[in-house]
Protein backbone atom coordinates (compact mmCIF):
# COMPACT_ATOMS: atom_id res chain seq x y z
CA UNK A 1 13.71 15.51 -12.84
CA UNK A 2 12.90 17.06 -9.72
CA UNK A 3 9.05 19.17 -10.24
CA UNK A 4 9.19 21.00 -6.94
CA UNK A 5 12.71 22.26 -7.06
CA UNK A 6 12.14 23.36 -10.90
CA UNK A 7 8.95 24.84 -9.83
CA UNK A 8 10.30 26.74 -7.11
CA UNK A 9 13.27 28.08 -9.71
CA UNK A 10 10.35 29.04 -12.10
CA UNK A 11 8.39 30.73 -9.35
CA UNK A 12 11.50 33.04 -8.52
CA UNK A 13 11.78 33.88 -12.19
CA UNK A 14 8.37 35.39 -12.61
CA UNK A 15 8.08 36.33 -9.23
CA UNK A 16 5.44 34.07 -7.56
CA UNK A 17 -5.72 17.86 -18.28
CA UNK A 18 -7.57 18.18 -21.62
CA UNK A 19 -9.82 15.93 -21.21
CA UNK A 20 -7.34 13.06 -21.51
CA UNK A 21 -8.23 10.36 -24.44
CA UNK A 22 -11.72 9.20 -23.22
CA UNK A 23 -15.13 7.72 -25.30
CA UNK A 24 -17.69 8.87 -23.82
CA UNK A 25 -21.03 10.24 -24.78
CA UNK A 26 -20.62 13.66 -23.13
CA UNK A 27 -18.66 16.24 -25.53
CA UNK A 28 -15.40 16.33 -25.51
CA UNK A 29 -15.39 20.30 -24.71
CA UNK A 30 -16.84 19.80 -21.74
CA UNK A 31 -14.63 20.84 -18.41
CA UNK A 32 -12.88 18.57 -16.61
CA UNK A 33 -12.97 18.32 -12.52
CA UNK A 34 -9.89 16.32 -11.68
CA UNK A 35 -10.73 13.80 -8.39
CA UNK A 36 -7.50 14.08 -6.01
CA UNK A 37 -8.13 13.39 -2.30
CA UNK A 38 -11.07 11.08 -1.81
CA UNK A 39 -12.24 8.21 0.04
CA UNK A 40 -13.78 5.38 -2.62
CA UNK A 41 -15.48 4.02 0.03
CA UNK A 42 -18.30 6.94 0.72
CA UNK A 43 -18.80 8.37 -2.50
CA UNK A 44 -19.83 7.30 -6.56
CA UNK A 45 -20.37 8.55 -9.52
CA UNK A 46 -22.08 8.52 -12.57
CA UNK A 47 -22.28 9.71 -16.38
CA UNK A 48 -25.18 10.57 -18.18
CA UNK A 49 -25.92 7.25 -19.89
CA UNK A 50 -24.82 5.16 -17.16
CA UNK A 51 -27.26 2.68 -15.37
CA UNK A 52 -24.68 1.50 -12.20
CA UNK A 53 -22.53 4.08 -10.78
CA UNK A 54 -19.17 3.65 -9.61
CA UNK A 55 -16.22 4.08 -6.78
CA UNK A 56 -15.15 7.76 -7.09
CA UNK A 57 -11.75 7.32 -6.26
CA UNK A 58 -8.27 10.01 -6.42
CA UNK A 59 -7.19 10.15 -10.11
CA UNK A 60 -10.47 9.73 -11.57
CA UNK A 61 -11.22 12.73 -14.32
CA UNK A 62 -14.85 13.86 -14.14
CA UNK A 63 -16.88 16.14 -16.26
CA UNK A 64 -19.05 18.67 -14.66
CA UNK A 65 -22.43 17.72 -14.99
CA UNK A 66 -21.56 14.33 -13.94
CA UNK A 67 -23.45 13.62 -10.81
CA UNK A 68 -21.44 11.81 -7.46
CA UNK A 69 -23.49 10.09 -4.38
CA UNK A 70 -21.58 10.42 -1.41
CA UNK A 71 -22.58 7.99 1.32
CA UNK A 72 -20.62 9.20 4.29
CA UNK A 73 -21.13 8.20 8.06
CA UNK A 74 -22.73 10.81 10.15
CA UNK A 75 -19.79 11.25 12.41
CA UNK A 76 -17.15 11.91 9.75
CA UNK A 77 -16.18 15.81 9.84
CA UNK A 78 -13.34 17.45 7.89
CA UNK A 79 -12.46 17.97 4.21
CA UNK A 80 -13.96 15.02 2.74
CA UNK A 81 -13.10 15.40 -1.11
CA UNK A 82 -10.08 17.79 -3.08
CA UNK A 83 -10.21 18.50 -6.79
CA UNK A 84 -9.11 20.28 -9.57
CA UNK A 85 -11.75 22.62 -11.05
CA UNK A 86 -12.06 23.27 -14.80
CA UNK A 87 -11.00 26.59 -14.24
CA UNK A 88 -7.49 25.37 -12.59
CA UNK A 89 -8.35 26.66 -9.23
CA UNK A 90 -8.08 24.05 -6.13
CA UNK A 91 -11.07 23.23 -4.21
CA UNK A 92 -12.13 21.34 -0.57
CA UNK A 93 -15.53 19.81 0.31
CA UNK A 94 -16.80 18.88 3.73
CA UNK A 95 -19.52 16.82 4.39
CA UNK A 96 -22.65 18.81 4.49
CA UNK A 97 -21.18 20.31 0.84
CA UNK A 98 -21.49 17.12 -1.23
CA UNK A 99 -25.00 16.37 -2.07
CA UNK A 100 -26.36 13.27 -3.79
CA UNK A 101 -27.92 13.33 -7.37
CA UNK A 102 -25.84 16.30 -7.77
CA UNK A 103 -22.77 17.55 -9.50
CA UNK A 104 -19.63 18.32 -7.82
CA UNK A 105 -20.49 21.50 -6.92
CA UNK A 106 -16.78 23.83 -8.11
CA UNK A 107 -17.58 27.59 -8.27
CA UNK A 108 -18.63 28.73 -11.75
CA UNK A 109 -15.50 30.05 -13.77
CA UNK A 110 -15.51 32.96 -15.01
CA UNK A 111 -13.11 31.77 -17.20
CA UNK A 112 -14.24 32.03 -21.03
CA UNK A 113 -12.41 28.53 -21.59
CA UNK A 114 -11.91 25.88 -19.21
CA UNK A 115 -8.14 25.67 -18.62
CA UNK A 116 -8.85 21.66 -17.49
CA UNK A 117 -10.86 19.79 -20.31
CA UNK A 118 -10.06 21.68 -23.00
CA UNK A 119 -10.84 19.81 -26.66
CA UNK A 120 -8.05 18.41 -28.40
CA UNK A 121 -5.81 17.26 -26.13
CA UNK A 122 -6.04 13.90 -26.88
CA UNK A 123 -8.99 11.51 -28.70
CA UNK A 124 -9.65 7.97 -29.87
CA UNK A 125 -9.82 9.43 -33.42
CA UNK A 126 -5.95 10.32 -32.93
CA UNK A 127 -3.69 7.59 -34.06
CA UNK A 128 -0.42 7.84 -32.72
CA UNK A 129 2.56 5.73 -34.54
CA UNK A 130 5.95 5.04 -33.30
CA UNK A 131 8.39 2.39 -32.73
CA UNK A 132 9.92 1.19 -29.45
CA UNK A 133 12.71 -1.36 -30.60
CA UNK A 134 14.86 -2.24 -27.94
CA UNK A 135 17.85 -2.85 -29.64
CA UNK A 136 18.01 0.86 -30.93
CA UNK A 137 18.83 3.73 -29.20
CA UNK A 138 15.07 5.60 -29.38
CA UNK A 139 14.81 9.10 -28.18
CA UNK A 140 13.30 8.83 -24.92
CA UNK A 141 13.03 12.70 -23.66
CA UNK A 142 12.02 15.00 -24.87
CA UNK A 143 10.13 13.77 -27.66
CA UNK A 144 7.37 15.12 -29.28
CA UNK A 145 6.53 17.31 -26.32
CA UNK A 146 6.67 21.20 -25.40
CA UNK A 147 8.90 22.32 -23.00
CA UNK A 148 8.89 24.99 -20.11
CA UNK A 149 12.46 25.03 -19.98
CA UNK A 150 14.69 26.12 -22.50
CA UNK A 151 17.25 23.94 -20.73
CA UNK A 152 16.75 20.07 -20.93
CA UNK A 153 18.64 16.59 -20.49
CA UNK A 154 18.45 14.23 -23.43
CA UNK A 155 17.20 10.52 -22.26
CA UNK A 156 17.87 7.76 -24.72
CA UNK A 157 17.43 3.77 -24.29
CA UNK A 158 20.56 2.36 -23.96
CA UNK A 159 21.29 -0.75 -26.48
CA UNK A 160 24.21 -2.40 -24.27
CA UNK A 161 27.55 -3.41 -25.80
CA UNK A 162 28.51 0.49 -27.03
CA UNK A 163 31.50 1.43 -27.86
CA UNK A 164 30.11 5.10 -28.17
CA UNK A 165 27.38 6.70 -28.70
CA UNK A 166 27.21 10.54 -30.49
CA UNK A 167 24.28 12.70 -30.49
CA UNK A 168 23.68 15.68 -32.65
CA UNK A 169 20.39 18.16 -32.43
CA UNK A 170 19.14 20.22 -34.97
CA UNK A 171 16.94 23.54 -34.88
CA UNK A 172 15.19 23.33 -37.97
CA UNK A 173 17.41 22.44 -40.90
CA UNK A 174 20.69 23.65 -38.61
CA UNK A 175 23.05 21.25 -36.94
CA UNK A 176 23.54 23.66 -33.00
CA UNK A 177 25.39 20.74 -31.25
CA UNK A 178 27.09 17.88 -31.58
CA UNK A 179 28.46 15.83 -28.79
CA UNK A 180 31.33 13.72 -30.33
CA UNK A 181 32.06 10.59 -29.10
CA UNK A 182 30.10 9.57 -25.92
CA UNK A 183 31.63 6.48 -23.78
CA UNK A 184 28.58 4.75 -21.75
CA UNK A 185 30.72 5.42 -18.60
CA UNK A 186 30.10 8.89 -19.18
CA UNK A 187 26.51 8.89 -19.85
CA UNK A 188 24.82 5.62 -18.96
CA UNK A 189 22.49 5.42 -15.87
CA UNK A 190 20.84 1.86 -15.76
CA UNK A 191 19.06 1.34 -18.85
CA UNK A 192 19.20 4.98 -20.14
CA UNK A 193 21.63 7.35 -21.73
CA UNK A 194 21.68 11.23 -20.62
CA UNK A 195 23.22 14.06 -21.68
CA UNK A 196 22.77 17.78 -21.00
CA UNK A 197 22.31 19.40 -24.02
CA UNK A 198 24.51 22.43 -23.81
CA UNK A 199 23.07 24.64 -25.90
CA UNK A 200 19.55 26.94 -24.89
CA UNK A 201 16.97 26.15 -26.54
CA UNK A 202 14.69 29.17 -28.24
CA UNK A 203 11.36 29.93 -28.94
CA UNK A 204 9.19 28.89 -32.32
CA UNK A 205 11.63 26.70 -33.35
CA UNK A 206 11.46 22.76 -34.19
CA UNK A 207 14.27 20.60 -32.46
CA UNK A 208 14.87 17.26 -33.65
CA UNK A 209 17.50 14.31 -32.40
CA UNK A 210 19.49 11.73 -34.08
CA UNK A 211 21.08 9.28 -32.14
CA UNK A 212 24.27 7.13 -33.43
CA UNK A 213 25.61 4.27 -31.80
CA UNK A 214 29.06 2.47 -32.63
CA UNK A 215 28.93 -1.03 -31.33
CA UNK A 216 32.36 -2.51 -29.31
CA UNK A 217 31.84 -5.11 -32.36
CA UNK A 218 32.60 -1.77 -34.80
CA UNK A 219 29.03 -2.65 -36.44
CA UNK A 220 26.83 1.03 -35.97
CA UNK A 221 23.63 2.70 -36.81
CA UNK A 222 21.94 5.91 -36.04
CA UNK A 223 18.16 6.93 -35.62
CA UNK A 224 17.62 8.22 -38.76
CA UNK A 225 18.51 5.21 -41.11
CA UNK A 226 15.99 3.94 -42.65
CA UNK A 227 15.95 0.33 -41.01
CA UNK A 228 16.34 2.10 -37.40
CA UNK A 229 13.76 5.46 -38.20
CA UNK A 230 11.77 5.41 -34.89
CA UNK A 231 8.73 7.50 -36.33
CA UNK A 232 7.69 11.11 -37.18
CA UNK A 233 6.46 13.78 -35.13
CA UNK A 234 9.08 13.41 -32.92
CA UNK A 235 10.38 17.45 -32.88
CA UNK A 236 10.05 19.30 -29.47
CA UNK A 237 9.43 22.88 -28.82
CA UNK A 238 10.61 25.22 -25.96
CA UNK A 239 7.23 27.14 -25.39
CA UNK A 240 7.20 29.28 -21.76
CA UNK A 241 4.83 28.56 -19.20
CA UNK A 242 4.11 32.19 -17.95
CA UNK A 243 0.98 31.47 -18.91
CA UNK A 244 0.07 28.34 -16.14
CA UNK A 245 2.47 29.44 -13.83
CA UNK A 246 0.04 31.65 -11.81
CA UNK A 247 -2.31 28.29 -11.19
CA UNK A 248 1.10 26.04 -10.93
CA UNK A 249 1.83 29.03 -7.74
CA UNK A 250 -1.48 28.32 -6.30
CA UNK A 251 -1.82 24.58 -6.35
CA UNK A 252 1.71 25.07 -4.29
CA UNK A 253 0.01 27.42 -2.10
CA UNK A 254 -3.43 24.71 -1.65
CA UNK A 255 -1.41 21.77 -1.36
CA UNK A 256 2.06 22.19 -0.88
CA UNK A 257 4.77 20.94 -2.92
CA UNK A 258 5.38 17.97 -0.86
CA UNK A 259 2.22 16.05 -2.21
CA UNK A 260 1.07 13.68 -4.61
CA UNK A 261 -2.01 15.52 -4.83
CA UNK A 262 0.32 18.75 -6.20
CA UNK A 263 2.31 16.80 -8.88
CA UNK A 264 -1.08 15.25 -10.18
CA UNK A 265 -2.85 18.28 -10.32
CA UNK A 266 0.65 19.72 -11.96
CA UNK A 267 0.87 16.96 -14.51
CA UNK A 268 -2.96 18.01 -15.26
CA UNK A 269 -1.59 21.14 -16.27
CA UNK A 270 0.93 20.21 -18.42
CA UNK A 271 -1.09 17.80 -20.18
CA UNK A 272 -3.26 20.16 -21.24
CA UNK A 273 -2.70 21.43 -25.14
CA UNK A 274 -0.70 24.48 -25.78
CA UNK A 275 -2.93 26.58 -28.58
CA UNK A 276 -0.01 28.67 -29.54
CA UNK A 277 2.02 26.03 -30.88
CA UNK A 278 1.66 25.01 -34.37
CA UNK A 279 2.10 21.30 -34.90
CA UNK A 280 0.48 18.47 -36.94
CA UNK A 281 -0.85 17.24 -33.68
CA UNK A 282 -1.92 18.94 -30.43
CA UNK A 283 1.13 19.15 -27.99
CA UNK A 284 1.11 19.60 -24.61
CA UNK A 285 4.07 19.53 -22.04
CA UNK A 286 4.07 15.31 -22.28
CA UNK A 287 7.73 14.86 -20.93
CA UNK A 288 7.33 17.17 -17.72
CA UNK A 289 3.90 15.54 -17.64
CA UNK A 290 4.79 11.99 -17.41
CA UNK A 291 7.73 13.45 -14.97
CA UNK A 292 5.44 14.29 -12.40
CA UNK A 293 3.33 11.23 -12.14
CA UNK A 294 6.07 8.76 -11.90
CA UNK A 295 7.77 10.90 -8.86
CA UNK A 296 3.75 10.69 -7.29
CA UNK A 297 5.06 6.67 -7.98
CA UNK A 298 8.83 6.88 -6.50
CA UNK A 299 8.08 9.62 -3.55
CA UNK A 300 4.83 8.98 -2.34
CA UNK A 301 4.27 4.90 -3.04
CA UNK A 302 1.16 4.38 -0.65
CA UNK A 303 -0.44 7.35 -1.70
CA UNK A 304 -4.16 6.75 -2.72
CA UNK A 305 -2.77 8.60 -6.21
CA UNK A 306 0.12 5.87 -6.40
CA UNK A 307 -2.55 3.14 -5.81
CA UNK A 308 -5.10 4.70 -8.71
CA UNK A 309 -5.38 2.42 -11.27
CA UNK A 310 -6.58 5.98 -13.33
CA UNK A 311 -3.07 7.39 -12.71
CA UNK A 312 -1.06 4.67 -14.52
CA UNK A 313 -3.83 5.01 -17.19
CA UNK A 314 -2.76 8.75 -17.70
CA UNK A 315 1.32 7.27 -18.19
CA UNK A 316 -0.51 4.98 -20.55
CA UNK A 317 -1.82 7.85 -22.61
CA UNK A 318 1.20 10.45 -22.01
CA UNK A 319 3.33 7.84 -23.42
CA UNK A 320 0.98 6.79 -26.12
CA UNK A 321 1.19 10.52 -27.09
CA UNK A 322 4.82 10.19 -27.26
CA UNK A 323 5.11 7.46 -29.42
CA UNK A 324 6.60 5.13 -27.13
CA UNK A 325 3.96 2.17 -27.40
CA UNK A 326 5.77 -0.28 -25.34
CA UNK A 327 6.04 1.73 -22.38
CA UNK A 328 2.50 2.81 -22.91
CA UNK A 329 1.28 -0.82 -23.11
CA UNK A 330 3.09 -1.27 -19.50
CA UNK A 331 0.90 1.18 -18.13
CA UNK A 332 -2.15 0.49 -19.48
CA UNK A 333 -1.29 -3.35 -18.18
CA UNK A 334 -0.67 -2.13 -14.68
CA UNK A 335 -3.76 0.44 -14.81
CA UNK A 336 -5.92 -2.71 -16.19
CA UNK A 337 -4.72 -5.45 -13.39
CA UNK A 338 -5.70 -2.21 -10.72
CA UNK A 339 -8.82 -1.82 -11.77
CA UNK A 340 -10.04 -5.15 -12.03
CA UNK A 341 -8.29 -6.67 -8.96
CA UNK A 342 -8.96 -5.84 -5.38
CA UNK A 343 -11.73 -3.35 -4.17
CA UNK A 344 -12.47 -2.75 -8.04
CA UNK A 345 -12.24 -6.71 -8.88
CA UNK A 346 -16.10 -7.19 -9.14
CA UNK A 347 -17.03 -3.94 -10.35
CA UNK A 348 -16.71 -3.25 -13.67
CA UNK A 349 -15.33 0.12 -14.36
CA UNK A 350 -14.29 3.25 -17.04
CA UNK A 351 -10.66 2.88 -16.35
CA UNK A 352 -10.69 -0.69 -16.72
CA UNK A 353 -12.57 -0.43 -20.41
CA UNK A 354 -10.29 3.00 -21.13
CA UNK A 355 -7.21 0.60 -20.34
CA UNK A 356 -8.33 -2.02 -22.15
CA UNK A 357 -8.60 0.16 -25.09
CA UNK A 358 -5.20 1.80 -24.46
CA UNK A 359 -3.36 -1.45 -23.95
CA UNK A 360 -5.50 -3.08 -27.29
CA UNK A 361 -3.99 -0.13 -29.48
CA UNK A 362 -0.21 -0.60 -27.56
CA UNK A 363 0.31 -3.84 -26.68
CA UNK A 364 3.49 -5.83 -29.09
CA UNK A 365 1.13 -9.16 -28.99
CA UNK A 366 -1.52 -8.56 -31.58
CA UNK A 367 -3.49 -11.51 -30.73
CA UNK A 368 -4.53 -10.04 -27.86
CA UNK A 369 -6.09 -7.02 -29.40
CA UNK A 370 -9.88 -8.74 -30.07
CA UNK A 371 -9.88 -10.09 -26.84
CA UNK A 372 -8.78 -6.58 -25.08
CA UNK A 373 -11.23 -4.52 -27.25
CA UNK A 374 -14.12 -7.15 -26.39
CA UNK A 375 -12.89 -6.80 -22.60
CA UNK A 376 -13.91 -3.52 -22.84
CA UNK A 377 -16.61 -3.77 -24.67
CA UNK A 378 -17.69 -5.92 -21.32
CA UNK A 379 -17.24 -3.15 -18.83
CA UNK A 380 -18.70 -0.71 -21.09
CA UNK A 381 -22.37 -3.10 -21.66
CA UNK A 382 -22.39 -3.52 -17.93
CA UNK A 383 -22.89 0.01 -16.67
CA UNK A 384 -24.58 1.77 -19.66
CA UNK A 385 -27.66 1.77 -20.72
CA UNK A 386 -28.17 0.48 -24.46
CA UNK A 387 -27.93 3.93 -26.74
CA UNK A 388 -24.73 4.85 -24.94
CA UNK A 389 -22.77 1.40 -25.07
CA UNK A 390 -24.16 1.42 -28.59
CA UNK A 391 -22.87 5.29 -29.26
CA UNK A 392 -19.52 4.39 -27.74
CA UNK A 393 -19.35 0.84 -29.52
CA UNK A 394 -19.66 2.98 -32.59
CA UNK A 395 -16.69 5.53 -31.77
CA UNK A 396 -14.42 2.49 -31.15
CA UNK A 397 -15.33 0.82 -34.44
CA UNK A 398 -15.04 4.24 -36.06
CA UNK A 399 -11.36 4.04 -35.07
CA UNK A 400 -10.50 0.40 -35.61
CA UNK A 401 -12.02 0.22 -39.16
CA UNK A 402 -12.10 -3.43 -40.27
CA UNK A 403 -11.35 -5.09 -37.23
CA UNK A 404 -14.82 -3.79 -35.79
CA UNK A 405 -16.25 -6.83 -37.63
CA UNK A 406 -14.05 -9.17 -34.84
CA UNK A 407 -15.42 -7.67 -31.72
CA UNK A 408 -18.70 -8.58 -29.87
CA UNK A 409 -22.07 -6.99 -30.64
């Protein structure tokens, strides 16, 4: 899906992150400051709690009494460091603006809420299910997601050897479409099935998919039998963005559309959870979400974004919110080998623990799951001091139950 152009349509129409799943020991309602231009070589941060700080580097989520210590050489001049502010506002710091021992200093909101950080986007006490099987046709997009579009393209993993596949959609308890028989010629790009739906979607309503495959060996099954069922909490809801479009306008107008530092802040946005909606679970915008990170990966490769091992961490999580483990255990593999490998490979780090954690609670081998949670349990004893690793130790075991009696002191 192309952001910018569907941004731009959006922008004609009207005429113009919550906290993401993290244990720390600062409250989870406290705003967010999202990092995305920076050099990791001339600044750090650091949590309450912490004894070492660490590389501030683009991607990294902050909250706003954490404190940075920039380090920059007396010659450097320019805009040194770009965030996102709680209050969804874009903003640029030179060098004689950043001062050590302090907080990153974003104007005071005058928002009542943050609209970055909100609670309840996502936390460890949130178990997400789902099954990723890839010999069944699994909804792919949009699942359990909001929408700003009432318009959207069906994504499904393609099984191989199809005769045909056949979708229908339902609003509630009402079949709206059904596609009929659906040759892989017609649909199949690469590993993935797609399909316009034809039909508009409305507001307040529940949409749900079932996918049915007919094998060229006449064998078939469908995603709601009871040997294929890929999970509940799967519905998606078309809920209108008027409401972020106004900050969506201006991070266009701070940073152009033509940025990595746009779609992250974008995908920030989306992330965050939609208070109107009533669902079992908070709900944000996950599809669009997860749809502007990976074009920060395809369009803009060598960006310092596309090298943050903190952006794969937030695919990690989007897709963990999704219910598609396996593709969140990728992620949180690829965020883990980033931010334990190169300039990060002998420090350790929050992004390495947080993937750790993320890839422990995702990952198909579960004989790796002691060794991932003790991992980071590792990175966590290194840089706190003893009540917080012993306050965050706690949260984790809070979560895993019985298992906290395998991990390390």
């Amino acid at each position: 899906m192309k952001i910018r152009l569907k941004l731009l349509a959006l922008f004609l129409l009207i005429g113009l992150l919550g906290k993401v799943w993290q244990i720390h020991a600062q409250p989870s309602s406290n705003p967010a400051i999202i990092i995305l231009n920076v050099d990791p070589n001339y600044v750090h941060y650091a949590r309450a709690g912490w004894t070492a700080p660490q590389p501030l580097r683009a991607g990294d989520v902050l909250n706003s009494g954490d404190y940075i210590y920039p380090n920059f050489p007396s010659a450097k001049v320019g805009i040194v460091l770009t965030v996102l502010c709680s209050d969804g506002t874009i903003a640029t710091f030179s060098v004689n603006q950043l001062n050590a021992n302090q907080p990153i200093p974003c104007v005071k909101s005058t928002q009542t809420l943050p609209i970055i950080g909100n609670a309840g986007l996502t936390s460890i006490k949130i178990q997400r299910g789902g099954r990723q099987d890839p010999l069944i046709p699994y909804l792919i997009s949009p699942r359990a997601t909001a929408m700003t579009t009432d318009k959207v393209e069906l994504v499904w993993n393609h099984v191989g050897d199809v005769e045909h596949y056949t979708i229908t959609v339902q609003a509630g308890a009402d079949v709206i479409w059904e596609s009929g028989a659906l040759k892989p010629e017609q649909v199949v790009e690469g590993d993935t099935g797609r399909v316009v739906l034809p039909v508009s979607l409305k507001e307040q309503t529940i949409y749900t998919v079932e996918i049915c495959v007919l094998f060229a060996n006449l064998k078939s099954g469908c995603t709601t039998d009871p040997g294929w069922s890929t999970g509940s909490g799967l519905a998606f809801y078309y809920v209108p963005a008027s409401s972020i479009l106004p900050f969506a306008a201006n991070f266009a107008q701070s940073l152009g559309t033509n940025s990595p530092e746009y779609l992250y802040a974008y995908s920030a946005l989306l992330k965050e959870s939609i208070s109107s909606l009533s669902a079992s679970e908070p709900i944000g915008y996950y599809s669009e979400a997860i749809d502007a990170l990976e074009e920060v990966l395809s369009k803009y490769p060598t960006s310092e974004l596309a090298k943050s091992p903190r952006l794969y961490y937030e695919l990690g999580e989007l897709y963990r919110n999704i219910q598609l483990p396996r593709t969140a255990a990728k992620y949180f593999t690829q965020a883990l080998n980033l931010a334990t490998s190169g300039p990060l490979s002998n420090i350790p780090n929050e992004t390495a623990a947080l993937a750790a954690i993320g890839l422990a609670r995702t990952t198909p081998d579960a004989s790796q799951t002691v060794t991932l949670y003790n991992q980071a349990l590792a990175q966590f004893k290194f840089y706190m001091n003893e009540t917080t690793y012993s306050s965050e130790r706690q949260a984790l075991c809070d979560v895993i139950g019985d298992l906290c009696t395998s991990i390390n002191p």
